[in-house]
PDB file of N, CA and C in Angstrom:
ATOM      1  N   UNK A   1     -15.114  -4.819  -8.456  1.00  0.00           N
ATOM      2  CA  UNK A   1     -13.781  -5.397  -8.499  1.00  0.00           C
ATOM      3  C   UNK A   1     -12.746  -4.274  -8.536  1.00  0.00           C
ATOM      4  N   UNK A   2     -11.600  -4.280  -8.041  1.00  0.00           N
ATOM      5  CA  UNK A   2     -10.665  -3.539  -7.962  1.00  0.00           C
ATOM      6  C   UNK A   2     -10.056  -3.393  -9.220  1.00  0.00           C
ATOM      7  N   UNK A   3      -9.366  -2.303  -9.363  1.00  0.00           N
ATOM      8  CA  UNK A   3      -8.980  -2.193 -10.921  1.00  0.00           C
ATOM      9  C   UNK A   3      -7.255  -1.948 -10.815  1.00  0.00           C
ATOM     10  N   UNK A   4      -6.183  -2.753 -10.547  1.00  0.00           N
ATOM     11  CA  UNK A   4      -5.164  -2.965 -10.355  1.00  0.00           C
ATOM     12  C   UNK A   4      -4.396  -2.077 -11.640  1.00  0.00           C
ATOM     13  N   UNK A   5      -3.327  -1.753 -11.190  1.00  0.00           N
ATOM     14  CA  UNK A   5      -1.995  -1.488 -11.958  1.00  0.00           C
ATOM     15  C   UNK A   5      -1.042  -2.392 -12.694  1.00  0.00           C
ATOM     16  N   UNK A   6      -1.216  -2.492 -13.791  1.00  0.00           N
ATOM     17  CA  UNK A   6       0.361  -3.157 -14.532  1.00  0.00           C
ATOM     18  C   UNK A   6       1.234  -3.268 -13.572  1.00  0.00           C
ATOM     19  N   UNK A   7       1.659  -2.162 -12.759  1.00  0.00           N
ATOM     20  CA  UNK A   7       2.819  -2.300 -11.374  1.00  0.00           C
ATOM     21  C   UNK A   7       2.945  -2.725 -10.352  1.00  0.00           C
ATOM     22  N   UNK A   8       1.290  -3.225 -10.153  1.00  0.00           N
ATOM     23  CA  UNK A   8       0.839  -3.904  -8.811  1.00  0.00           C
ATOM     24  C   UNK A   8       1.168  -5.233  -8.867  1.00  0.00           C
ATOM     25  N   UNK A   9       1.414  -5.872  -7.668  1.00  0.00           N
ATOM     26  CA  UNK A   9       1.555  -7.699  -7.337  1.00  0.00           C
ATOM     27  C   UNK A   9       0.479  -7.646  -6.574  1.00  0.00           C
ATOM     28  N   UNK A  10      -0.714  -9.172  -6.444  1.00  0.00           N
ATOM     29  CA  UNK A  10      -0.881  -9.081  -5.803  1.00  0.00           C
ATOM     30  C   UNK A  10      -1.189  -8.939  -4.091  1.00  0.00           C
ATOM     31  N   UNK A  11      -0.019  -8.887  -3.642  1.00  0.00           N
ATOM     32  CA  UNK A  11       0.118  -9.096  -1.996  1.00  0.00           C
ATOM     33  C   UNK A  11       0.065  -7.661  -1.964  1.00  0.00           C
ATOM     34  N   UNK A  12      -0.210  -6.402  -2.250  1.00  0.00           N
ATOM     35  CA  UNK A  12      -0.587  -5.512  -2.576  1.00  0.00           C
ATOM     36  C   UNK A  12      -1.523  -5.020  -2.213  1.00  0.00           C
ATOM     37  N   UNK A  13      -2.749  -5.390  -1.824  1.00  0.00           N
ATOM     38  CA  UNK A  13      -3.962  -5.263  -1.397  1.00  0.00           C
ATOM     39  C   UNK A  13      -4.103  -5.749  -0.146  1.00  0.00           C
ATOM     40  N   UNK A  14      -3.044  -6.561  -0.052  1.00  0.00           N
ATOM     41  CA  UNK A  14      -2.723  -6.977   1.657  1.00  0.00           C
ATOM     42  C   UNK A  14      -2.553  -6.267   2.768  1.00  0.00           C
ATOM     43  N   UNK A  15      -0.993  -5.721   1.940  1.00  0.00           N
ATOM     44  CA  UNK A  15      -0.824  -4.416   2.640  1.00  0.00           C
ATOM     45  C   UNK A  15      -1.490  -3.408   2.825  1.00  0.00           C
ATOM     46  N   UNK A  16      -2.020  -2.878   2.030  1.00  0.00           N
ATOM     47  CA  UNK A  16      -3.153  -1.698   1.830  1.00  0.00           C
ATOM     48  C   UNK A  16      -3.984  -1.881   2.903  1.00  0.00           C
ATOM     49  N   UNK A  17      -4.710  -3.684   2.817  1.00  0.00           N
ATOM     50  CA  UNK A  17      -5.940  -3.671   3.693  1.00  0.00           C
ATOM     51  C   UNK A  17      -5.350  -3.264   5.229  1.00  0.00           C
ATOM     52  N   UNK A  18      -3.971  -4.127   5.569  1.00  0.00           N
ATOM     53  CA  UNK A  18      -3.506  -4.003   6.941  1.00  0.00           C
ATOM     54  C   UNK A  18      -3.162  -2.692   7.109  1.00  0.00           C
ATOM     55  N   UNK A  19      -2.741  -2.018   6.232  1.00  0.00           N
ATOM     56  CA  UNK A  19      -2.495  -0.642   6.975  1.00  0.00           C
ATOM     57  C   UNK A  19      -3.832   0.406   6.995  1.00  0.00           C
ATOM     58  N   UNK A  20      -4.536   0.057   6.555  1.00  0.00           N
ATOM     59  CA  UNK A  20      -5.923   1.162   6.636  1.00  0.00           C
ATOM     60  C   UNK A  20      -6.857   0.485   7.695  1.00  0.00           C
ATOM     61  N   UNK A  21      -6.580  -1.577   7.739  1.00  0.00           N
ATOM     62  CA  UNK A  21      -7.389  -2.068   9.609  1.00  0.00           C
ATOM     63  C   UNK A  21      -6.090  -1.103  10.571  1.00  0.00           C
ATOM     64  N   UNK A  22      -5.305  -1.098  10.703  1.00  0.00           N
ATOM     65  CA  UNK A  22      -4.290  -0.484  12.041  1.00  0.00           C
ATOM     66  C   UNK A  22      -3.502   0.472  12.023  1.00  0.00           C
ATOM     67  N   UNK A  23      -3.542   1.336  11.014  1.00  0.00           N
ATOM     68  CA  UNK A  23      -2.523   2.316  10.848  1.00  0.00           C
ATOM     69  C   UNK A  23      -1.172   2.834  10.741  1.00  0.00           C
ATOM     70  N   UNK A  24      -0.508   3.611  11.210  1.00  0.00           N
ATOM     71  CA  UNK A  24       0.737   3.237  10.566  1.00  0.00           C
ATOM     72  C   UNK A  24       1.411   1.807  11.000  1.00  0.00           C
ATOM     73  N   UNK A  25       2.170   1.674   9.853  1.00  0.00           N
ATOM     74  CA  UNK A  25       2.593   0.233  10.146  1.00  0.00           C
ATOM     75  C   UNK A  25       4.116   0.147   9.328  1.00  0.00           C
ATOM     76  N   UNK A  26       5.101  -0.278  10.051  1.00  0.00           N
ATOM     77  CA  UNK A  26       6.079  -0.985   8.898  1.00  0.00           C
ATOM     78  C   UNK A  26       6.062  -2.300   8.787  1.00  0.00           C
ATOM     79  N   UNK A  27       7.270  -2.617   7.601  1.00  0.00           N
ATOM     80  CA  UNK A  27       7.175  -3.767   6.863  1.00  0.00           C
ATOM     81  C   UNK A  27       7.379  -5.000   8.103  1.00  0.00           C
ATOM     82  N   UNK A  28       7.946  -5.334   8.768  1.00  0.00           N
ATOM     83  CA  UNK A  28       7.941  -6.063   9.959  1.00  0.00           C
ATOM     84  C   UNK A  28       6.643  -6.166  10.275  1.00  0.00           C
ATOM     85  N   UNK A  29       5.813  -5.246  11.290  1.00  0.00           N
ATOM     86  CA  UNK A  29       4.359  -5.105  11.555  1.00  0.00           C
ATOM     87  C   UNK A  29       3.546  -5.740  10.401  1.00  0.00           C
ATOM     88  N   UNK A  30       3.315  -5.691   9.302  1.00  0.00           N
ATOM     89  CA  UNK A  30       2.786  -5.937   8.290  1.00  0.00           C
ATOM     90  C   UNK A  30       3.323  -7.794   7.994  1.00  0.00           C
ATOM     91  N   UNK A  31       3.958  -7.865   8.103  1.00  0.00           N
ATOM     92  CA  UNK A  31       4.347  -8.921   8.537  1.00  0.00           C
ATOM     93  C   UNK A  31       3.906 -10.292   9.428  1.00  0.00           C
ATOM     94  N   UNK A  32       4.027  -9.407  10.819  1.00  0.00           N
ATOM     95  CA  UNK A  32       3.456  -9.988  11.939  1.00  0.00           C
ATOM     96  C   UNK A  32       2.021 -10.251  11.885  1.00  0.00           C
ATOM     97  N   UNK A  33       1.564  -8.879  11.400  1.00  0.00           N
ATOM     98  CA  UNK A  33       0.010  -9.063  10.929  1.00  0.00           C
ATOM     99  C   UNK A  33      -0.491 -10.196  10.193  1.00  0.00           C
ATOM    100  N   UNK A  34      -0.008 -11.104   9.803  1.00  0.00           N
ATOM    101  CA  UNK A  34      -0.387 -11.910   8.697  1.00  0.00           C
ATOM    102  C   UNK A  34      -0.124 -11.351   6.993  1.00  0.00           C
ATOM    103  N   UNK A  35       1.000 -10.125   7.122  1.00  0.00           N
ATOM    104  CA  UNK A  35       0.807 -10.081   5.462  1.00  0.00           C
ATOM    105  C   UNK A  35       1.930 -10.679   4.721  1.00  0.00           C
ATOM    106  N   UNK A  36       3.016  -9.769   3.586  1.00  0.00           N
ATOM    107  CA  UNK A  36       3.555 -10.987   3.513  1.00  0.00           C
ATOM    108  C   UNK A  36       5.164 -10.337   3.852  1.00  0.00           C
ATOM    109  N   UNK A  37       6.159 -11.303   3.642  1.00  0.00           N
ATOM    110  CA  UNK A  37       7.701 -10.995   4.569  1.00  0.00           C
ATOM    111  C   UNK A  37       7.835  -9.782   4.713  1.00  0.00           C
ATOM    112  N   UNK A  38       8.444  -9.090   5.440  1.00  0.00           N
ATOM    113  CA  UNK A  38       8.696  -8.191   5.875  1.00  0.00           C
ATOM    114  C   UNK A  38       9.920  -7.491   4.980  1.00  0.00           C
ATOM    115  N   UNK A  39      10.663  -8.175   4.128  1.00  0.00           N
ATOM    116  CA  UNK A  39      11.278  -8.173   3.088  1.00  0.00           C
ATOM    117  C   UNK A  39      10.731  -7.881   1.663  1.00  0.00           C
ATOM    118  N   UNK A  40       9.228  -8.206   1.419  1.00  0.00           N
ATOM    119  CA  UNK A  40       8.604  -8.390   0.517  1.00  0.00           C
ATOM    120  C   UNK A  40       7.933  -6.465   0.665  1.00  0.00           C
ATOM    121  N   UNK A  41       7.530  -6.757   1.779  1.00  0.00           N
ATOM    122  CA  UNK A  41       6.506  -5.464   2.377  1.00  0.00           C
ATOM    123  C   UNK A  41       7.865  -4.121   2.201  1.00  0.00           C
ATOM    124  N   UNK A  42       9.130  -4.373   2.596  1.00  0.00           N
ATOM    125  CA  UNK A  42       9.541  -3.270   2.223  1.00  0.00           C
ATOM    126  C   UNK A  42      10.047  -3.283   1.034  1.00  0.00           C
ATOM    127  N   UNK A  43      10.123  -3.891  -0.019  1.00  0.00           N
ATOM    128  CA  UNK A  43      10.286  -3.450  -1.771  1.00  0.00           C
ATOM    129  C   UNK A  43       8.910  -2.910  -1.975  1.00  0.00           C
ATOM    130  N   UNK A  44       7.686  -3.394  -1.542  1.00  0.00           N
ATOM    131  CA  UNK A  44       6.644  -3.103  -1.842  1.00  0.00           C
ATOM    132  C   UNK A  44       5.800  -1.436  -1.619  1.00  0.00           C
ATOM    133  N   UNK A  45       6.269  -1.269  -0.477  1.00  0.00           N
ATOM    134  CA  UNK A  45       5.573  -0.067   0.483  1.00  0.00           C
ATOM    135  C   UNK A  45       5.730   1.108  -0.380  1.00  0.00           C
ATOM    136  N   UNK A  46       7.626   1.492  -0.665  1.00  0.00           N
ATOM    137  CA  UNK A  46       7.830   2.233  -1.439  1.00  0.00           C
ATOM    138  C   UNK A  46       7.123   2.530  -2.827  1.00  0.00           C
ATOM    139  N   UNK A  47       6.990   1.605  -3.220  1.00  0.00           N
ATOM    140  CA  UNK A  47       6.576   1.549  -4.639  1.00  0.00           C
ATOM    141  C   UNK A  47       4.828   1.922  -4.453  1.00  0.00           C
ATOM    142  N   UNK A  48       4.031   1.454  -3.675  1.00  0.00           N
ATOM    143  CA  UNK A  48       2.546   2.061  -3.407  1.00  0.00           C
ATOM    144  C   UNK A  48       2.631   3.591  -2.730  1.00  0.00           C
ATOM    145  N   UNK A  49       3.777   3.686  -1.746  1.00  0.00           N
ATOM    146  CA  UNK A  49       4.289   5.589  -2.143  1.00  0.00           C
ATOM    147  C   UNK A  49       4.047   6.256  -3.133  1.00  0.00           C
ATOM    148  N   UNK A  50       5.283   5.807  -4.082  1.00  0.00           N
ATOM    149  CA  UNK A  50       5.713   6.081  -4.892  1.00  0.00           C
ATOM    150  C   UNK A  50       4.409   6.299  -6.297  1.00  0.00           C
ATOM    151  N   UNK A  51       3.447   5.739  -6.352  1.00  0.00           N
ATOM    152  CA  UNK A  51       1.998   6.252  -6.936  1.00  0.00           C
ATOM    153  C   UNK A  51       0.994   6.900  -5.940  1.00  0.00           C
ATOM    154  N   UNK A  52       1.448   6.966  -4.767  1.00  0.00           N
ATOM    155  CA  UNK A  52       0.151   7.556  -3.840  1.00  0.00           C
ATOM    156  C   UNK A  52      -0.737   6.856  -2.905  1.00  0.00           C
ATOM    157  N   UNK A  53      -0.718   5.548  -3.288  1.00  0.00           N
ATOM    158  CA  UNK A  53      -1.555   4.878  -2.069  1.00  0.00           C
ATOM    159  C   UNK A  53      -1.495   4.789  -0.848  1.00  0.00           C
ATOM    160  N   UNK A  54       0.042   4.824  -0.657  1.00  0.00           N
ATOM    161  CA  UNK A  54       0.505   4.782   0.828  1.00  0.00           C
ATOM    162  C   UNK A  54       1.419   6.117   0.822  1.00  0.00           C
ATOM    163  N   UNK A  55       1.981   6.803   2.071  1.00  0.00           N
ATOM    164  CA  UNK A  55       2.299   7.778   2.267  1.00  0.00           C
ATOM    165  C   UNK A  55       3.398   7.511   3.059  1.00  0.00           C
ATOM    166  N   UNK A  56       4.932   7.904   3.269  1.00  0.00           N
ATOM    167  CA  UNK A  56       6.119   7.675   4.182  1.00  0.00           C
ATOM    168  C   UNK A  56       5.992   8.334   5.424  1.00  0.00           C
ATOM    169  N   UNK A  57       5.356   8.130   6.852  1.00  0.00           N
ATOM    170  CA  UNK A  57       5.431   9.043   8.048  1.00  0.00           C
ATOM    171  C   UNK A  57       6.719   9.030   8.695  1.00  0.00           C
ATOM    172  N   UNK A  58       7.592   8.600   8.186  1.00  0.00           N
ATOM    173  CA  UNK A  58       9.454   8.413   8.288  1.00  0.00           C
ATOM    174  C   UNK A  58       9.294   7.123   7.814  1.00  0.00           C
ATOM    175  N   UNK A  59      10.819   6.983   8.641  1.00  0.00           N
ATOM    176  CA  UNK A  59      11.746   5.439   7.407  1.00  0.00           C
ATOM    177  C   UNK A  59      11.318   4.664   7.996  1.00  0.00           C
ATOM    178  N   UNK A  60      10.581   4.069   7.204  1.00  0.00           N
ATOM    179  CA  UNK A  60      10.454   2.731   7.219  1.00  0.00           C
ATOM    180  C   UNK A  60       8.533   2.284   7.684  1.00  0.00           C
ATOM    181  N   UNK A  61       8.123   3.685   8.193  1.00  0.00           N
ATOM    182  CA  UNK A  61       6.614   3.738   8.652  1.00  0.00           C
ATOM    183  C   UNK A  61       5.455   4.159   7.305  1.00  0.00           C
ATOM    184  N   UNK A  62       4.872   4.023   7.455  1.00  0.00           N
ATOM    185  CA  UNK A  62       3.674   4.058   6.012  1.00  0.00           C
ATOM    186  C   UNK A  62       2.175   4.029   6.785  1.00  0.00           C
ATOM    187  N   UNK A  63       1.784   4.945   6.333  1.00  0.00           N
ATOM    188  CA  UNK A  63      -0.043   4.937   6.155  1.00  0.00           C
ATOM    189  C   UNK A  63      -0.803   4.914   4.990  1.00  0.00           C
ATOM    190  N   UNK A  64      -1.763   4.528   5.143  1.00  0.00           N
ATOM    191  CA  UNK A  64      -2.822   5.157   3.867  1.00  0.00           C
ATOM    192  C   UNK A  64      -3.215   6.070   3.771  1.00  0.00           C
ATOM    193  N   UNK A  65      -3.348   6.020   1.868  1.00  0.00           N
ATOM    194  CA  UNK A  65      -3.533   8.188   1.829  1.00  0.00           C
ATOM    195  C   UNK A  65      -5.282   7.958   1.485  1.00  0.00           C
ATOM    196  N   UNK A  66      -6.002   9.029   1.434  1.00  0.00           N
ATOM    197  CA  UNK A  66      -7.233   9.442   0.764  1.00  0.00           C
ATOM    198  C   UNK A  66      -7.359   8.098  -0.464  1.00  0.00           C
ATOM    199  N   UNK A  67      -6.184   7.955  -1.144  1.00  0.00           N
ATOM    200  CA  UNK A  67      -6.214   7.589  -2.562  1.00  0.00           C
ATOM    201  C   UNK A  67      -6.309   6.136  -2.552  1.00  0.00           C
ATOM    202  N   UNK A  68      -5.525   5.599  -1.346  1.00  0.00           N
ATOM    203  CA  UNK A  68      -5.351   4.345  -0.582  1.00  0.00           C
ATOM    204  C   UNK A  68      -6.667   3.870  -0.498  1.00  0.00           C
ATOM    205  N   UNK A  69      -7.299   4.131   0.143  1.00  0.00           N
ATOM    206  CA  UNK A  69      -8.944   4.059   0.842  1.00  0.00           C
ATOM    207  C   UNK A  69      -9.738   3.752  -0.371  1.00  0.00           C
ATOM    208  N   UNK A  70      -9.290   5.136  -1.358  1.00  0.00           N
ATOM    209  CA  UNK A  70     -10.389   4.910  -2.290  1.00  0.00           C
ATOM    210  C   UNK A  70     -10.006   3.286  -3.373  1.00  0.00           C
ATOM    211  N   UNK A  71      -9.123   3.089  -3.760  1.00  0.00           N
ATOM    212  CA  UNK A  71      -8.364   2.284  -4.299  1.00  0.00           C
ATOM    213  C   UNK A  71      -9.318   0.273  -3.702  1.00  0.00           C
ATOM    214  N   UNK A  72      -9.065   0.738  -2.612  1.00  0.00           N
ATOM    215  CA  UNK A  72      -9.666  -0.438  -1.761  1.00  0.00           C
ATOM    216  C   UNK A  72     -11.126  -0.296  -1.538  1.00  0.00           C
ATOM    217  N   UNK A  73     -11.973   1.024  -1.830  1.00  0.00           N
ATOM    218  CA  UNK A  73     -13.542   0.691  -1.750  1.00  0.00           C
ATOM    219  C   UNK A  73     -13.622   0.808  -2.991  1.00  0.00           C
ATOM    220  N   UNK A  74     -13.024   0.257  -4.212  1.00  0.00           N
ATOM    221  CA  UNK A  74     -13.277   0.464  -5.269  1.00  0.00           C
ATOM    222  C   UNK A  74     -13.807   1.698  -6.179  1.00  0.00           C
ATOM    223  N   UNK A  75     -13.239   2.752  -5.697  1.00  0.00           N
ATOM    224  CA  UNK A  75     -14.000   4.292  -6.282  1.00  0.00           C
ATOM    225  C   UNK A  75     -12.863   4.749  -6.886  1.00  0.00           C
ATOM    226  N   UNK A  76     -11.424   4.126  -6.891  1.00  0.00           N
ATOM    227  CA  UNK A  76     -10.285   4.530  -7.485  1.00  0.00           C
ATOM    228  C   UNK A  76      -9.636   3.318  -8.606  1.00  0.00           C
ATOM    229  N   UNK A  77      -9.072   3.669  -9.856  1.00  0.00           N
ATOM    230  CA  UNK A  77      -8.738   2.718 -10.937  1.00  0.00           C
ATOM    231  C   UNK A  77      -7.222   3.200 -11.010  1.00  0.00           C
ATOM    232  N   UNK A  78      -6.610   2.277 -10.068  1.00  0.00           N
ATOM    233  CA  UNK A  78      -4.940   2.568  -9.981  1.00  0.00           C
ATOM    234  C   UNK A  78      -4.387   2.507 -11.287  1.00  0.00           C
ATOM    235  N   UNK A  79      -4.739   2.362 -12.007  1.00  0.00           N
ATOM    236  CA  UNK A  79      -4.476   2.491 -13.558  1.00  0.00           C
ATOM    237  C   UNK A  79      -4.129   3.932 -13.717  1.00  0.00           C
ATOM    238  N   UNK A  80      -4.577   4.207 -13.519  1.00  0.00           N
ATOM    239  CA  UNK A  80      -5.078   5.897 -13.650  1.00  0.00           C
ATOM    240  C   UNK A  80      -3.781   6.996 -12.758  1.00  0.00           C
ATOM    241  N   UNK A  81      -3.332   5.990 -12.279  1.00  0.00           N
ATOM    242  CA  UNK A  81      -2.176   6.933 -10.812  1.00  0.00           C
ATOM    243  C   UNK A  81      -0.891   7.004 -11.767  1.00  0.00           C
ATOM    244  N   UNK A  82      -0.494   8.060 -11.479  1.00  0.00           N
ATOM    245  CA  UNK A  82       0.799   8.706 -12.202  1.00  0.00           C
ATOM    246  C   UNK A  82       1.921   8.877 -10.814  1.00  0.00           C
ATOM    247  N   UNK A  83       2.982   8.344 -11.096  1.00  0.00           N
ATOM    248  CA  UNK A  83       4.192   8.282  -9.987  1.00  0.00           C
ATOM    249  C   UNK A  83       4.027   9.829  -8.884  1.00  0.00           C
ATOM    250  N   UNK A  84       4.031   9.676  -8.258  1.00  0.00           N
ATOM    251  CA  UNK A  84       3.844  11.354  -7.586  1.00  0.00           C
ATOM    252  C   UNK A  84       5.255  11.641  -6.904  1.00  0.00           C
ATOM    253  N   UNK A  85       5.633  12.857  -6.479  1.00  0.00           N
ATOM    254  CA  UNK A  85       7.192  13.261  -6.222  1.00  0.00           C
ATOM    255  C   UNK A  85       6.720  13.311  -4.599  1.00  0.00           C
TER     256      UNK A  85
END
């Protein structure tokens, strides 16, 4: 089982999953994909930055990091993630 963050929602794992099936992606794309508003996805994106899961490739684009991946095969306890600069 995944080991979530106090900071996490879950549509969270949505995103994560869609951007590590297709790669970079913004909140629109993520969207279209089946995840959730595109409104939702960009309050969200930042904030999985903003601990490391996802990474900014410019405004408004996002990938998954190393930490991302691990997070989602369960080998990472987002508990554990400290805000990164």
């Amino acid at each position: 089982m995944r080991e979530e963050a106090d900071w996490m929602v879950p549509s969270d794992d949505t995103i994560l999953e869609l951007v590590r099936e297709h790669g970079n992606l913004t909140p629109t794309a993520i969207e279209d994909l089946g995840g959730p508003s595109a409104g939702h996805a960009r309050n969200r994106c930042p904030k999985l930055a903003e601990y490391g899961l996802l990474v900014r490739i410019s405004r408004g684009l996002y990938n998954i990091t190393p930490e991302g991946r691990a997070y989602l095969d369960e080998e990472l306890d987002a508990a554990e993630l400290e805000p990164v600069e």
